[in-house]
C-alpha atoms as a PDB file:
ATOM      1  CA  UNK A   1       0.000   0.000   0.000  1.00  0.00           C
ATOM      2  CA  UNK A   2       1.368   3.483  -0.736  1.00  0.00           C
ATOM      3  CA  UNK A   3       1.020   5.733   1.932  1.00  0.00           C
ATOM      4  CA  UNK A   4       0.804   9.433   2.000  1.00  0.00           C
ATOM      5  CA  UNK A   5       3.539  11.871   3.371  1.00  0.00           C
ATOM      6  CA  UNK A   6       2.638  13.151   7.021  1.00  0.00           C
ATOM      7  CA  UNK A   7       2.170  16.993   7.193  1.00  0.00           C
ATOM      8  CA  UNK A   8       5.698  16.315   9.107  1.00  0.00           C
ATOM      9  CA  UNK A   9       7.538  14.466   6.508  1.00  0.00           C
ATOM     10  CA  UNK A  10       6.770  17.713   4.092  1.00  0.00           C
ATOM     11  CA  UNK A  11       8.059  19.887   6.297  1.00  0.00           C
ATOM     12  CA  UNK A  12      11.164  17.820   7.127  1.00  0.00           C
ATOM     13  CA  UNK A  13      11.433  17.559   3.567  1.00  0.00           C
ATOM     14  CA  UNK A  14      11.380  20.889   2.432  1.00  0.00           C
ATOM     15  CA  UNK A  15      13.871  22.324   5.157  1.00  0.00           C
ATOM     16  CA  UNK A  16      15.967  19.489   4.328  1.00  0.00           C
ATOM     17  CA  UNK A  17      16.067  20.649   0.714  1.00  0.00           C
ATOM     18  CA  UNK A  18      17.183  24.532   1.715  1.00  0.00           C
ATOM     19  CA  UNK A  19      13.514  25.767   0.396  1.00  0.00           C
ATOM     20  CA  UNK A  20      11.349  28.068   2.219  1.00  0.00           C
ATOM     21  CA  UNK A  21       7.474  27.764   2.071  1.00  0.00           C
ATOM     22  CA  UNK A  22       7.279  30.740  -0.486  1.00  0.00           C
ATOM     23  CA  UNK A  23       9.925  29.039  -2.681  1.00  0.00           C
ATOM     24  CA  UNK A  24       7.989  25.962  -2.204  1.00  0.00           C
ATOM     25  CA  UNK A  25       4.681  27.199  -3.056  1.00  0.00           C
ATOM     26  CA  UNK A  26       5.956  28.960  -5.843  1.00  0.00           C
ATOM     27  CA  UNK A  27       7.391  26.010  -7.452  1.00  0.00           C
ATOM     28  CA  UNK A  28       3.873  23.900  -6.901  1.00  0.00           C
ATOM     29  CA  UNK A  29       1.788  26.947  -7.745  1.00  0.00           C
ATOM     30  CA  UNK A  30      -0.156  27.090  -4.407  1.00  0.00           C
ATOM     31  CA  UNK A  31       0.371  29.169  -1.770  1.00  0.00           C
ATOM     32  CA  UNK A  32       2.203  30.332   0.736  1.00  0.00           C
ATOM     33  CA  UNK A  33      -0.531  30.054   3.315  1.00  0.00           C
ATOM     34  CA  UNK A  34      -1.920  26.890   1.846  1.00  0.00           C
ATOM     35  CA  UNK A  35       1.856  25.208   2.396  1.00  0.00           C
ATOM     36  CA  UNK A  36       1.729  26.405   5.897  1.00  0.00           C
ATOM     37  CA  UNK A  37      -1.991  25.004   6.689  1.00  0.00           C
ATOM     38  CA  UNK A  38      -0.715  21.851   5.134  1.00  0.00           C
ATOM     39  CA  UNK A  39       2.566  21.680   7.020  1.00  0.00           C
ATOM     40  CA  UNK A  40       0.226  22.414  10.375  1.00  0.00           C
ATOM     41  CA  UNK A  41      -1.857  19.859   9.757  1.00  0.00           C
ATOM     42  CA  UNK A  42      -4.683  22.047   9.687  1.00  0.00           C
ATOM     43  CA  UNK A  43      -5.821  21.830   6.036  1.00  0.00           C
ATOM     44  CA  UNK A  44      -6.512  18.296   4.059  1.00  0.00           C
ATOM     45  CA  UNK A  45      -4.991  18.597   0.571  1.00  0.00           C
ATOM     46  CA  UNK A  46      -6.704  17.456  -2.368  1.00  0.00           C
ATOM     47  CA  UNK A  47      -4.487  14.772  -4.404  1.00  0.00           C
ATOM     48  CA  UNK A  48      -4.060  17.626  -7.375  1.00  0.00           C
ATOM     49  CA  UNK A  49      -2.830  20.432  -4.432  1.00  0.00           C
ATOM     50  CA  UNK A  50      -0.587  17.112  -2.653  1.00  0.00           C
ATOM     51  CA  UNK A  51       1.001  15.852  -5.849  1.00  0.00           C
ATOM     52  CA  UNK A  52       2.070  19.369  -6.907  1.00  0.00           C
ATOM     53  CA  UNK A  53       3.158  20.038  -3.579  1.00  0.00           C
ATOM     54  CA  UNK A  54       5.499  16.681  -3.741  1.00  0.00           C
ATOM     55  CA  UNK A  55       6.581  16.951  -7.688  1.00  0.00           C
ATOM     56  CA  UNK A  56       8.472  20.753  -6.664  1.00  0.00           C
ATOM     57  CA  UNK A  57       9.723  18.782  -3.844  1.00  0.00           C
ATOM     58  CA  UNK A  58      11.112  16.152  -6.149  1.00  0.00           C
ATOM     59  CA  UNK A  59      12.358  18.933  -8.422  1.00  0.00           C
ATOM     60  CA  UNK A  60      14.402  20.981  -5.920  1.00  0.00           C
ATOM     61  CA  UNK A  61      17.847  20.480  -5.236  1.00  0.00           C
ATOM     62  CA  UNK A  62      19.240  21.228  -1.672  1.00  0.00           C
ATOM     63  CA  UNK A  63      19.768  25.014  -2.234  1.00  0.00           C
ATOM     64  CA  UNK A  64      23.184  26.024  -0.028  1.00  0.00           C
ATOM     65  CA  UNK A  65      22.245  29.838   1.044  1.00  0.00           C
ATOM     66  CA  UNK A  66      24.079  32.508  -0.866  1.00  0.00           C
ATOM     67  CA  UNK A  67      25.660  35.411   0.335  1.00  0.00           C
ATOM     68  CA  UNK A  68      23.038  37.388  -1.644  1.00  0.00           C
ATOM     69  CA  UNK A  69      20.701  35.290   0.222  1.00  0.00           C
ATOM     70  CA  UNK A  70      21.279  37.392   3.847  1.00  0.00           C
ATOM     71  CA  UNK A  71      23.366  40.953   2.643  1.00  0.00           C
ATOM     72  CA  UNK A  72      22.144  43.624   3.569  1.00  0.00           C
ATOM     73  CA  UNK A  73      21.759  46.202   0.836  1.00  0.00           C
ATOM     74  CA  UNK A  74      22.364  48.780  -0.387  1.00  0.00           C
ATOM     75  CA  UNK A  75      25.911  49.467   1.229  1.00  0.00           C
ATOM     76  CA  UNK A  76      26.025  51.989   3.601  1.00  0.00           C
ATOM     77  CA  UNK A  77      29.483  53.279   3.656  1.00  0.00           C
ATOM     78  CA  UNK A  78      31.619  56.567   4.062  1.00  0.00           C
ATOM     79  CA  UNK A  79      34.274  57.828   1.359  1.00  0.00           C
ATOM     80  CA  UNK A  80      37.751  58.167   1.927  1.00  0.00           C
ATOM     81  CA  UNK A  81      37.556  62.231   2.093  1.00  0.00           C
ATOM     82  CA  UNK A  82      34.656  62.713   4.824  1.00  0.00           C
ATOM     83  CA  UNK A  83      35.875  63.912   8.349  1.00  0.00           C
ATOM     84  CA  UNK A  84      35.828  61.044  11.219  1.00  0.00           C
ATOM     85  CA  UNK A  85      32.855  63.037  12.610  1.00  0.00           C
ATOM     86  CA  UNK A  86      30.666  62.420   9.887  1.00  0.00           C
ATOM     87  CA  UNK A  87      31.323  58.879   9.637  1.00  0.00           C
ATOM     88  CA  UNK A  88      30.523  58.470  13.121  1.00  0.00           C
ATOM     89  CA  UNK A  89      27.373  60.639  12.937  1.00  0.00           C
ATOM     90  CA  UNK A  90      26.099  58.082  10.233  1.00  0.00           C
ATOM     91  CA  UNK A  91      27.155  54.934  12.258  1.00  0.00           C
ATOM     92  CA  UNK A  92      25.570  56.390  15.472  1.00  0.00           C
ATOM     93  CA  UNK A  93      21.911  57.475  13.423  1.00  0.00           C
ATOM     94  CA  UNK A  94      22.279  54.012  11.776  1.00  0.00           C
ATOM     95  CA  UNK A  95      23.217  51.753  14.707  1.00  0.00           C
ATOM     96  CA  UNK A  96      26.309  50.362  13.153  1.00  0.00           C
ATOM     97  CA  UNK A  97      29.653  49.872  14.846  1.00  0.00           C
ATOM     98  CA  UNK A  98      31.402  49.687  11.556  1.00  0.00           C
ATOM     99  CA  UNK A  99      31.451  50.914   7.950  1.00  0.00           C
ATOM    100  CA  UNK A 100      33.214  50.258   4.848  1.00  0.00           C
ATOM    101  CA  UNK A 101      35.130  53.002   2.964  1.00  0.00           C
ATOM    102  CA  UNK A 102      34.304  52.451  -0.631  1.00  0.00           C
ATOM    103  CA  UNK A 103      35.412  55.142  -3.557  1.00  0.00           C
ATOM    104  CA  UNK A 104      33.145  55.143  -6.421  1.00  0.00           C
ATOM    105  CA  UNK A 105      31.941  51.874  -5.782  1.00  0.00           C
ATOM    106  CA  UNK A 106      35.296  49.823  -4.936  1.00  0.00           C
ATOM    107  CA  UNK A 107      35.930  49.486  -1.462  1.00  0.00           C
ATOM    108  CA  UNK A 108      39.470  50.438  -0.333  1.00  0.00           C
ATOM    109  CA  UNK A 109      39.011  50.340   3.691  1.00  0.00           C
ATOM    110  CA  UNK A 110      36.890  49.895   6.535  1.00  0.00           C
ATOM    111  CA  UNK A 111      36.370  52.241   9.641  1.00  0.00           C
ATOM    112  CA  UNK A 112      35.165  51.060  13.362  1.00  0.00           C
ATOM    113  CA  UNK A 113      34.480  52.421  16.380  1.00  0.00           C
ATOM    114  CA  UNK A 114      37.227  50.869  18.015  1.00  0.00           C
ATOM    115  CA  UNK A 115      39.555  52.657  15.475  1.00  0.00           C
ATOM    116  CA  UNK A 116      38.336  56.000  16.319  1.00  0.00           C
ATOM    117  CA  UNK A 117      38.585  55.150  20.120  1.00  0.00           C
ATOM    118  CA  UNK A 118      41.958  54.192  19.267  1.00  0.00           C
ATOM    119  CA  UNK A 119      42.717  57.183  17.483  1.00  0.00           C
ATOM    120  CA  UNK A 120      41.303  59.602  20.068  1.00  0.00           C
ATOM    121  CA  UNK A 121      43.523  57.501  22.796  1.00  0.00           C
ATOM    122  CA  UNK A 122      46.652  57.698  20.349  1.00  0.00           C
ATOM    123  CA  UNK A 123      46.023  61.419  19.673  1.00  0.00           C
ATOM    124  CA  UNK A 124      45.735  64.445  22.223  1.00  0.00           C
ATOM    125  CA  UNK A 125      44.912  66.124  19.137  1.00  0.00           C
ATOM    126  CA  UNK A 126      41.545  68.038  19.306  1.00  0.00           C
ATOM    127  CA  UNK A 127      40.932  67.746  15.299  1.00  0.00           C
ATOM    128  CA  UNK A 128      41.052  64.459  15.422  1.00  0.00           C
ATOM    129  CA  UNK A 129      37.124  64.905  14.313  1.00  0.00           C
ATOM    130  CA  UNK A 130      38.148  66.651  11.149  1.00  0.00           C
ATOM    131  CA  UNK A 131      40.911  64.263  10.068  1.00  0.00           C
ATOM    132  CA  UNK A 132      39.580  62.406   6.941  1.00  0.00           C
ATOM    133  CA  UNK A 133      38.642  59.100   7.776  1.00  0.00           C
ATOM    134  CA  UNK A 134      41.311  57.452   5.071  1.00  0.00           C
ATOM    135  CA  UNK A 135      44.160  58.382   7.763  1.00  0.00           C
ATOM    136  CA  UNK A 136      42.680  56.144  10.376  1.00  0.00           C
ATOM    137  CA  UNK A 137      40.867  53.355   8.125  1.00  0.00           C
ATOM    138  CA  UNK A 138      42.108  50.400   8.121  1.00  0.00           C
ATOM    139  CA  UNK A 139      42.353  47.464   5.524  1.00  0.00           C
ATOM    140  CA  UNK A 140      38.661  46.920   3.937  1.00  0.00           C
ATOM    141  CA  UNK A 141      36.513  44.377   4.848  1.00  0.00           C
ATOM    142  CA  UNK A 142      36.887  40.548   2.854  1.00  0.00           C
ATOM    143  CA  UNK A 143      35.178  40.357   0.132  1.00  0.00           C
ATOM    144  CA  UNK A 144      32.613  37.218  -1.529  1.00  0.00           C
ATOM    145  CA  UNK A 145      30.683  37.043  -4.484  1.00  0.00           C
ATOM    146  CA  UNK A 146      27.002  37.399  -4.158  1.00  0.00           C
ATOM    147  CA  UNK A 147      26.833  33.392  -4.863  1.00  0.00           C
ATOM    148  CA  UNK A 148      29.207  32.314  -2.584  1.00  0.00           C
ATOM    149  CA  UNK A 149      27.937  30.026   0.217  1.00  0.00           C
ATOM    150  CA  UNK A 150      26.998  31.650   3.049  1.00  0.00           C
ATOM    151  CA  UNK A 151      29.483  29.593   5.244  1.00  0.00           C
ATOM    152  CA  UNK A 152      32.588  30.934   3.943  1.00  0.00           C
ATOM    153  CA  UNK A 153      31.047  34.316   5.302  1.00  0.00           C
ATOM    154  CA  UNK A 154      30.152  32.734   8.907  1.00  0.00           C
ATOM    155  CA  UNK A 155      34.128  31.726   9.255  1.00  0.00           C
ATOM    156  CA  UNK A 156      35.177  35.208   8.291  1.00  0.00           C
ATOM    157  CA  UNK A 157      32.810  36.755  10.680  1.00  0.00           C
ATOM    158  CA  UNK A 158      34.537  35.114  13.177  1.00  0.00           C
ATOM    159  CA  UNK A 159      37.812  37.266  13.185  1.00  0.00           C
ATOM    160  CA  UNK A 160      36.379  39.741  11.072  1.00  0.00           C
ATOM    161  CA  UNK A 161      33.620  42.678  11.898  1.00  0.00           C
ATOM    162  CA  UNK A 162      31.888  42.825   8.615  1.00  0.00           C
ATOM    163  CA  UNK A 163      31.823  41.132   4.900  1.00  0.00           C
ATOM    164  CA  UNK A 164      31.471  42.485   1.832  1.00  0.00           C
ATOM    165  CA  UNK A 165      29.881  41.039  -0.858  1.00  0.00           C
ATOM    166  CA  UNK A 166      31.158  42.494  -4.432  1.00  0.00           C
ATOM    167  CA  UNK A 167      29.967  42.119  -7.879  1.00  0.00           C
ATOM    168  CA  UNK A 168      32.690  43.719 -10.598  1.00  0.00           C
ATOM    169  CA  UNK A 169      34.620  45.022  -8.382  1.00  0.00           C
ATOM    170  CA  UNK A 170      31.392  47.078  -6.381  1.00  0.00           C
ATOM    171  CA  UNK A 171      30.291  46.703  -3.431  1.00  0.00           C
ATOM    172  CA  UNK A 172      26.542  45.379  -3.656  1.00  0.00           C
ATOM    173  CA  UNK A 173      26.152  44.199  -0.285  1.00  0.00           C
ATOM    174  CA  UNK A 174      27.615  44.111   3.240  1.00  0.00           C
ATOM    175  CA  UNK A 175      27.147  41.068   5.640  1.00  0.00           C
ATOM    176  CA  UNK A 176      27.369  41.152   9.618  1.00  0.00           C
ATOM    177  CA  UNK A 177      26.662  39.270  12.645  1.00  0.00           C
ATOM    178  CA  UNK A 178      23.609  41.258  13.247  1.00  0.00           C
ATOM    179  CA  UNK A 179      22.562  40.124   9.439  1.00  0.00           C
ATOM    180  CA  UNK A 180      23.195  36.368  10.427  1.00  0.00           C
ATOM    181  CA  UNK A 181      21.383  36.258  13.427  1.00  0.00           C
ATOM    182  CA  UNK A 182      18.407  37.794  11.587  1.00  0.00           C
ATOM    183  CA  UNK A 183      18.264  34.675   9.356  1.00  0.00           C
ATOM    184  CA  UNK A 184      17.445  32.261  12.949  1.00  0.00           C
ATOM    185  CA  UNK A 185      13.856  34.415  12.017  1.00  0.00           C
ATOM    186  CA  UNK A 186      13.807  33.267   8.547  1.00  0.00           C
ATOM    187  CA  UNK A 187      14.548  29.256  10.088  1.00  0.00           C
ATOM    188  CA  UNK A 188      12.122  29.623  12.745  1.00  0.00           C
ATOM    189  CA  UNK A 189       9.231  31.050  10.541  1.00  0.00           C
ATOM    190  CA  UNK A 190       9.533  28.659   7.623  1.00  0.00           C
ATOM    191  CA  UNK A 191       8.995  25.834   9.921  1.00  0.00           C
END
């Protein structure tokens, strides 16, 4: 006798696969809600709804997250020539504690605020706040395509304070810690 998947078997299936229930319900042309209700138990599907519902399973490779899958974007960043100041004005009214320097596009440092505390430690210097920010950057960010897998971005974020992700040569999106620990959201709702 054939028997039908559980309500928990879809599920299982689906995360195990790297889909979400949008991607899923896209691909079987219900949906979203419906994929939910069915996942919950709480809806009966007819055999048309089920067997689309399984053939998109059957179609979808395990899809490893992409960098492009959790940047944040656009890039916030501050150019080489603005005063220390303003960069931390915009990471204070943005709640960063870093940003990258980019120049037209191409990133060529990054800026913290435990550079600046250095540099106000290292310096008695009251201008310090007017000093360009290129004179106290520091080497940019690493940088990952927007396809690579998100895990090489988890290892740099270990020793690192922020990832870039660049398309020829531009900076397209920027990846944190912060922007990780959003995704446990994304896991926890598509369950």
């Amino acid at each position: 006798m054939l028997e039908l998947p559980t309500p928990e078997d879809l599920r299982a299936e689906r995360v195990r696969r790297g889909l979400t229930q949008q991607e899923l319900a896209e691909a079987a042309d219900v949906s979203q809600s419906f994929v939910a209700r069915v996942e919950l138990g709480e809806v009966d599907p007819g055999y048309s709804s089920l067997r689309a519902i399984v053939d998109a399973l059957n179609r979808a490779q395990r899809r490893e997250r992409r960098t492009e899958d959790v940047m944040s974007r656009p890039v916030v960043s501050v150019e080489p020539g603005a005063a220390i100041r303003d960069a931390v004005d915009q990471m204070r009214e943005r709640g960063y504690s870093q940003l990258p320097v980019v120049d037209e596009g191409v990133p060529v440092g990054s800026l913290s605020e435990r550079d600046v505390v250095q540099e106000l430690a290292d310096s008695q210097a009251p201008e310090v706040a007017q000093r360009p920010v290129r004179e106290v950057m520091r080497a940019p960010f690493p940088a990952l395509d927007p396809d690579e897998a998100v895990d090489e971005a988890v290892r740099m974020l270990e020793h690192r304070d922020a990832v870039l992700v660049v398309e020829a040569g531009q900076a397209v999106g920027v990846i944190t810690k912060a922007d990780l620990l959003g995704t446990l959201d994304e896991v926890h709702d598509t369950r």
